[in-house]
C-alpha atoms as a PDB file:
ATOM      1  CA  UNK A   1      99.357  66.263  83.877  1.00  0.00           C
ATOM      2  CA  UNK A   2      97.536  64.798  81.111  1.00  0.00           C
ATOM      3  CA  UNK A   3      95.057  67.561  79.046  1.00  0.00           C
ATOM      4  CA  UNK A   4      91.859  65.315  79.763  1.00  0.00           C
ATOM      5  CA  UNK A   5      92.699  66.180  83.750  1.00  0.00           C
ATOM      6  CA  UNK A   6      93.745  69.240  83.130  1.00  0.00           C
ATOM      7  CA  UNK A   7      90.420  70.201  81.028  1.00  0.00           C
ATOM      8  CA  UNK A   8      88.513  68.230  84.234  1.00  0.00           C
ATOM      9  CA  UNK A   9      90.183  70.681  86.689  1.00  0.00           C
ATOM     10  CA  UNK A  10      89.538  74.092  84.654  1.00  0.00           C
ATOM     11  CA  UNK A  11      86.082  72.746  84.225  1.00  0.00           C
ATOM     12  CA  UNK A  12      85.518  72.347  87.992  1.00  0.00           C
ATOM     13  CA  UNK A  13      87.697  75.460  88.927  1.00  0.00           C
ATOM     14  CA  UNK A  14      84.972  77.285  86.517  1.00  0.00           C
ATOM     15  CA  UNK A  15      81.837  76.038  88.082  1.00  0.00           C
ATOM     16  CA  UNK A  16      82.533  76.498  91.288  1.00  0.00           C
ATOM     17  CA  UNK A  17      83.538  80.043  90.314  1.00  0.00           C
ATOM     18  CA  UNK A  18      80.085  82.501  90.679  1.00  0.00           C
ATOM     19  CA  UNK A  19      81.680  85.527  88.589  1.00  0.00           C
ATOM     20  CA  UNK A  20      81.871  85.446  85.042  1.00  0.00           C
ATOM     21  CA  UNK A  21      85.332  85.487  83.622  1.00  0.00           C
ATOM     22  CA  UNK A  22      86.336  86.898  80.934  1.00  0.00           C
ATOM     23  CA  UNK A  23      87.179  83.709  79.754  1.00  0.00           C
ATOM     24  CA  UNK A  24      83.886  82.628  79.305  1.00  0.00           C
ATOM     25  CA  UNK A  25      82.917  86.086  77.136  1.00  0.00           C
ATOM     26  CA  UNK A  26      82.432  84.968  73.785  1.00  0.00           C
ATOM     27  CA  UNK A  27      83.968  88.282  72.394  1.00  0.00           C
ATOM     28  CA  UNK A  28      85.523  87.797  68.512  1.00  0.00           C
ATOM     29  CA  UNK A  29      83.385  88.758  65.756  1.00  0.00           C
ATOM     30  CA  UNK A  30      84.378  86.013  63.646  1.00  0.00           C
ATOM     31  CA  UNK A  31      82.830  83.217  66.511  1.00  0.00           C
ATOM     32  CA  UNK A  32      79.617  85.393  67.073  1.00  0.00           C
ATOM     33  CA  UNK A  33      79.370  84.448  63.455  1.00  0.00           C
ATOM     34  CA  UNK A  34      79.825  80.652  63.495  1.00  0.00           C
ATOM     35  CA  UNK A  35      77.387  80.639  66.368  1.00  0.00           C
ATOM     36  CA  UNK A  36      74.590  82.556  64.084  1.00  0.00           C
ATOM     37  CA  UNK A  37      75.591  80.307  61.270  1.00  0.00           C
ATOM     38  CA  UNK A  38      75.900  76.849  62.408  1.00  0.00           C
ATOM     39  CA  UNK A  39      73.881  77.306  65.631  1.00  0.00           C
ATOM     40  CA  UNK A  40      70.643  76.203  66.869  1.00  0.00           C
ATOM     41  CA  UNK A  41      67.607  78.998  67.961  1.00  0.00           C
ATOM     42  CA  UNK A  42      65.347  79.019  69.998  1.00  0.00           C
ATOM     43  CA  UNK A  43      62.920  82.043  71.285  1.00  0.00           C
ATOM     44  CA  UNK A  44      60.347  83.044  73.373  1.00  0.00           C
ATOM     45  CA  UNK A  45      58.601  86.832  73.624  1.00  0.00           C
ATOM     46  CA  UNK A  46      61.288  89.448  73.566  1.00  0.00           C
ATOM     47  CA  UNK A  47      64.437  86.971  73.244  1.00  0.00           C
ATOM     48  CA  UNK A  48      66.471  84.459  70.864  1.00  0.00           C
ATOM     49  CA  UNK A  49      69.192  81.774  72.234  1.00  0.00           C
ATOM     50  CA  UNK A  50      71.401  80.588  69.713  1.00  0.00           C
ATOM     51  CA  UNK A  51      73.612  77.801  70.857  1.00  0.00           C
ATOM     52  CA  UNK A  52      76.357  75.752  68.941  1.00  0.00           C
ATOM     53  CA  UNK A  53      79.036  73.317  69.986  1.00  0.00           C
ATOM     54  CA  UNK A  54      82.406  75.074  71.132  1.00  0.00           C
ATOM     55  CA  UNK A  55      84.761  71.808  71.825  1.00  0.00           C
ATOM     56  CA  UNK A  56      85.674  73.551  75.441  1.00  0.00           C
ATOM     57  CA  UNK A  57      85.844  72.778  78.849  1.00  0.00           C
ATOM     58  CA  UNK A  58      83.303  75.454  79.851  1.00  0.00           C
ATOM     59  CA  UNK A  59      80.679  77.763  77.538  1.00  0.00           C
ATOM     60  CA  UNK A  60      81.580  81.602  76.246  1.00  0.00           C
ATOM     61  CA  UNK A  61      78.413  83.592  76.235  1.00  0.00           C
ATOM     62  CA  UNK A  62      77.287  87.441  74.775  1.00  0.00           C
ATOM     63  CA  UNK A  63      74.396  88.788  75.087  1.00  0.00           C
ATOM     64  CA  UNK A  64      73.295  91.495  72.667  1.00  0.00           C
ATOM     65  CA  UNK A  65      70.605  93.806  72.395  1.00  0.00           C
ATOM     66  CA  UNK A  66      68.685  94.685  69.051  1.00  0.00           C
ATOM     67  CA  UNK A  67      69.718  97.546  66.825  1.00  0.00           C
ATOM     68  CA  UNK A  68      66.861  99.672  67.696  1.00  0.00           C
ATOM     69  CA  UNK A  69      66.487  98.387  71.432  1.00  0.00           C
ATOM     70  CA  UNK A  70      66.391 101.714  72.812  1.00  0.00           C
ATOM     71  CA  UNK A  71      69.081 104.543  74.396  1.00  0.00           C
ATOM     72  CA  UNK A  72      72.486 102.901  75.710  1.00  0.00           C
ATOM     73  CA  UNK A  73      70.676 103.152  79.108  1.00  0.00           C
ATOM     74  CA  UNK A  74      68.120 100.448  78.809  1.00  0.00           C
ATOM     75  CA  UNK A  75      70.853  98.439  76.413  1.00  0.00           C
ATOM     76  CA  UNK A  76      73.869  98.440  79.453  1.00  0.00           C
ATOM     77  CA  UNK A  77      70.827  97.814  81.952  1.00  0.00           C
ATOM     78  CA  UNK A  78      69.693  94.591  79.749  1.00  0.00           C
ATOM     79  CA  UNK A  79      73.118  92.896  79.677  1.00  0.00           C
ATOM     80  CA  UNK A  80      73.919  93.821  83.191  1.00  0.00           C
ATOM     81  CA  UNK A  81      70.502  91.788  84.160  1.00  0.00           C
ATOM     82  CA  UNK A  82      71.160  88.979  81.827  1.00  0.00           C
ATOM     83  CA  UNK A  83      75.102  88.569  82.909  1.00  0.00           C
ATOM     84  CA  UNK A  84      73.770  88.594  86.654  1.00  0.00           C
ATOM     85  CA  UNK A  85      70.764  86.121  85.818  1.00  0.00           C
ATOM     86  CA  UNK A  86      73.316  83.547  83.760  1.00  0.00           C
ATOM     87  CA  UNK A  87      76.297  84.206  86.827  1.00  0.00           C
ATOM     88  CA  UNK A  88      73.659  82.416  88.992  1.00  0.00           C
ATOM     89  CA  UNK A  89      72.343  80.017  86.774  1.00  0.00           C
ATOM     90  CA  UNK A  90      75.495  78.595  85.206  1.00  0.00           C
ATOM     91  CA  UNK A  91      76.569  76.208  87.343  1.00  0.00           C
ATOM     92  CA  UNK A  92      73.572  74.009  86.021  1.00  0.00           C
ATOM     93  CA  UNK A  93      74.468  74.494  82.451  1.00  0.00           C
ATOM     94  CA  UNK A  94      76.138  71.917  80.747  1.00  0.00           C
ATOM     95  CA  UNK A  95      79.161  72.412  78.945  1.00  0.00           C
ATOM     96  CA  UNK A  96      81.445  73.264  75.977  1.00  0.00           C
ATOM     97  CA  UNK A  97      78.943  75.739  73.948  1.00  0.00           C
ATOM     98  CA  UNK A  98      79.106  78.840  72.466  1.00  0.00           C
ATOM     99  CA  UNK A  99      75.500  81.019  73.527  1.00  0.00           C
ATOM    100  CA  UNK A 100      74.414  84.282  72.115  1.00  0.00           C
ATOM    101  CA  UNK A 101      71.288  85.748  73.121  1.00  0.00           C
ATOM    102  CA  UNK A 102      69.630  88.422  71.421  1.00  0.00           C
ATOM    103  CA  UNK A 103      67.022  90.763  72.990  1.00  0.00           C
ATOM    104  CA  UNK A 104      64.516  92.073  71.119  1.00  0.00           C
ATOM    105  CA  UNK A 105      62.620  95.923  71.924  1.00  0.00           C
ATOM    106  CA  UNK A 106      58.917  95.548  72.813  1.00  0.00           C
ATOM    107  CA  UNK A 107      59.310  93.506  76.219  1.00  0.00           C
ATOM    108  CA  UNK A 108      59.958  95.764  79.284  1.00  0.00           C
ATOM    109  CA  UNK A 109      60.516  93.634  82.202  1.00  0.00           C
ATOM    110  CA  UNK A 110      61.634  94.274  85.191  1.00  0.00           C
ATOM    111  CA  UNK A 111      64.243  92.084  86.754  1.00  0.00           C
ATOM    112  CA  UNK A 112      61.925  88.643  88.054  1.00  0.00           C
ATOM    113  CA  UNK A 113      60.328  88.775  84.592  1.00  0.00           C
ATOM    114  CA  UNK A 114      63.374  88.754  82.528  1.00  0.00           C
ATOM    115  CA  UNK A 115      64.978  85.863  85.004  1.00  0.00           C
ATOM    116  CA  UNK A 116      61.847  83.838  84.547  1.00  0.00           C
ATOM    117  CA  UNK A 117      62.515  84.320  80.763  1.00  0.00           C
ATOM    118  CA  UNK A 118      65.735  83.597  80.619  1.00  0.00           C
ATOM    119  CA  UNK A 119      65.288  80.424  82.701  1.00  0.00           C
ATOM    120  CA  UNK A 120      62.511  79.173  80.261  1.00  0.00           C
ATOM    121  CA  UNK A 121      64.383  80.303  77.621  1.00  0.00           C
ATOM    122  CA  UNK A 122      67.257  78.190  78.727  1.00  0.00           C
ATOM    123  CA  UNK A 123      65.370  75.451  79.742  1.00  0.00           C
ATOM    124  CA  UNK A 124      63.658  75.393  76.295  1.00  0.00           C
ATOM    125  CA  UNK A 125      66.835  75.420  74.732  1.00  0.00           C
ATOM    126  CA  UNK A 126      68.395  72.159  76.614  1.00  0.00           C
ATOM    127  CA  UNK A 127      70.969  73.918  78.065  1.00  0.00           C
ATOM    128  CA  UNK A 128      69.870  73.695  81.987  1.00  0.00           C
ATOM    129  CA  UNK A 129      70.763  70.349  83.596  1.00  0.00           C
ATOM    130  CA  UNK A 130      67.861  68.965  86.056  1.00  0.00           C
END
């Protein structure tokens, strides 16, 4: 099977996919630093998305919390509403980038607000396909 098809059928076999693998974890330090390097921000109130190109079949995402964005409590509770919030968004992304999205202290929301954020943050950014 050629690698174009095979890149075609991962890509489908990953949309059509709700969870989020850990395939699609951007995890090493060393591409958490291209992405802040070479990426492109944007922000809104309490939130940055930096984006840059990955050359992939489907997009590896973190989200991290500020430094001094509380106790581990309201950190874990953060990323577990932004991982849930992107799991049912993704399948309108479009593909091959690397996303990192910071959250900033300052902006309690509960979990509507911070998927309306996210949304227009995403949006914003060009990621979201119409």
């Amino acid at each position: 099977m050629p690698e174009e098809e095979k890149k075609a059928e991962q890509n489908y076999l990953l949309q059509m996919r709700k969870n989020h693998t850990k395939q699609e974890r951007l995890g090493k330090r060393s591409d958490i630093d291209r992405v802040f390097r070479e990426g492109n921000s944007v922000s809104v109130y309490g939130a940055r998305l930096i984006r840059a190109e990955n050359g992939l079949a489907f997009n590896r995402v973190v989200f991290i919390p500020a430094r001094k964005y509380g106790h581990a409590v309201s950190r874990n509770r953060i990323r577990r509403h932004a991982k849930e919030i992107y799991r049912q968004e993704k399948h309108r992304f479009i593909t091959g980038l690397d996303i990192v999205i910071v959250f900033y202290p300052g902006s309690e929301y509960d979990y509507s607000k911070r998927k309306e954020q996210m949304i227009h943050l995403f949006s914003k950014a060009g990621i979201i396909q119409a």
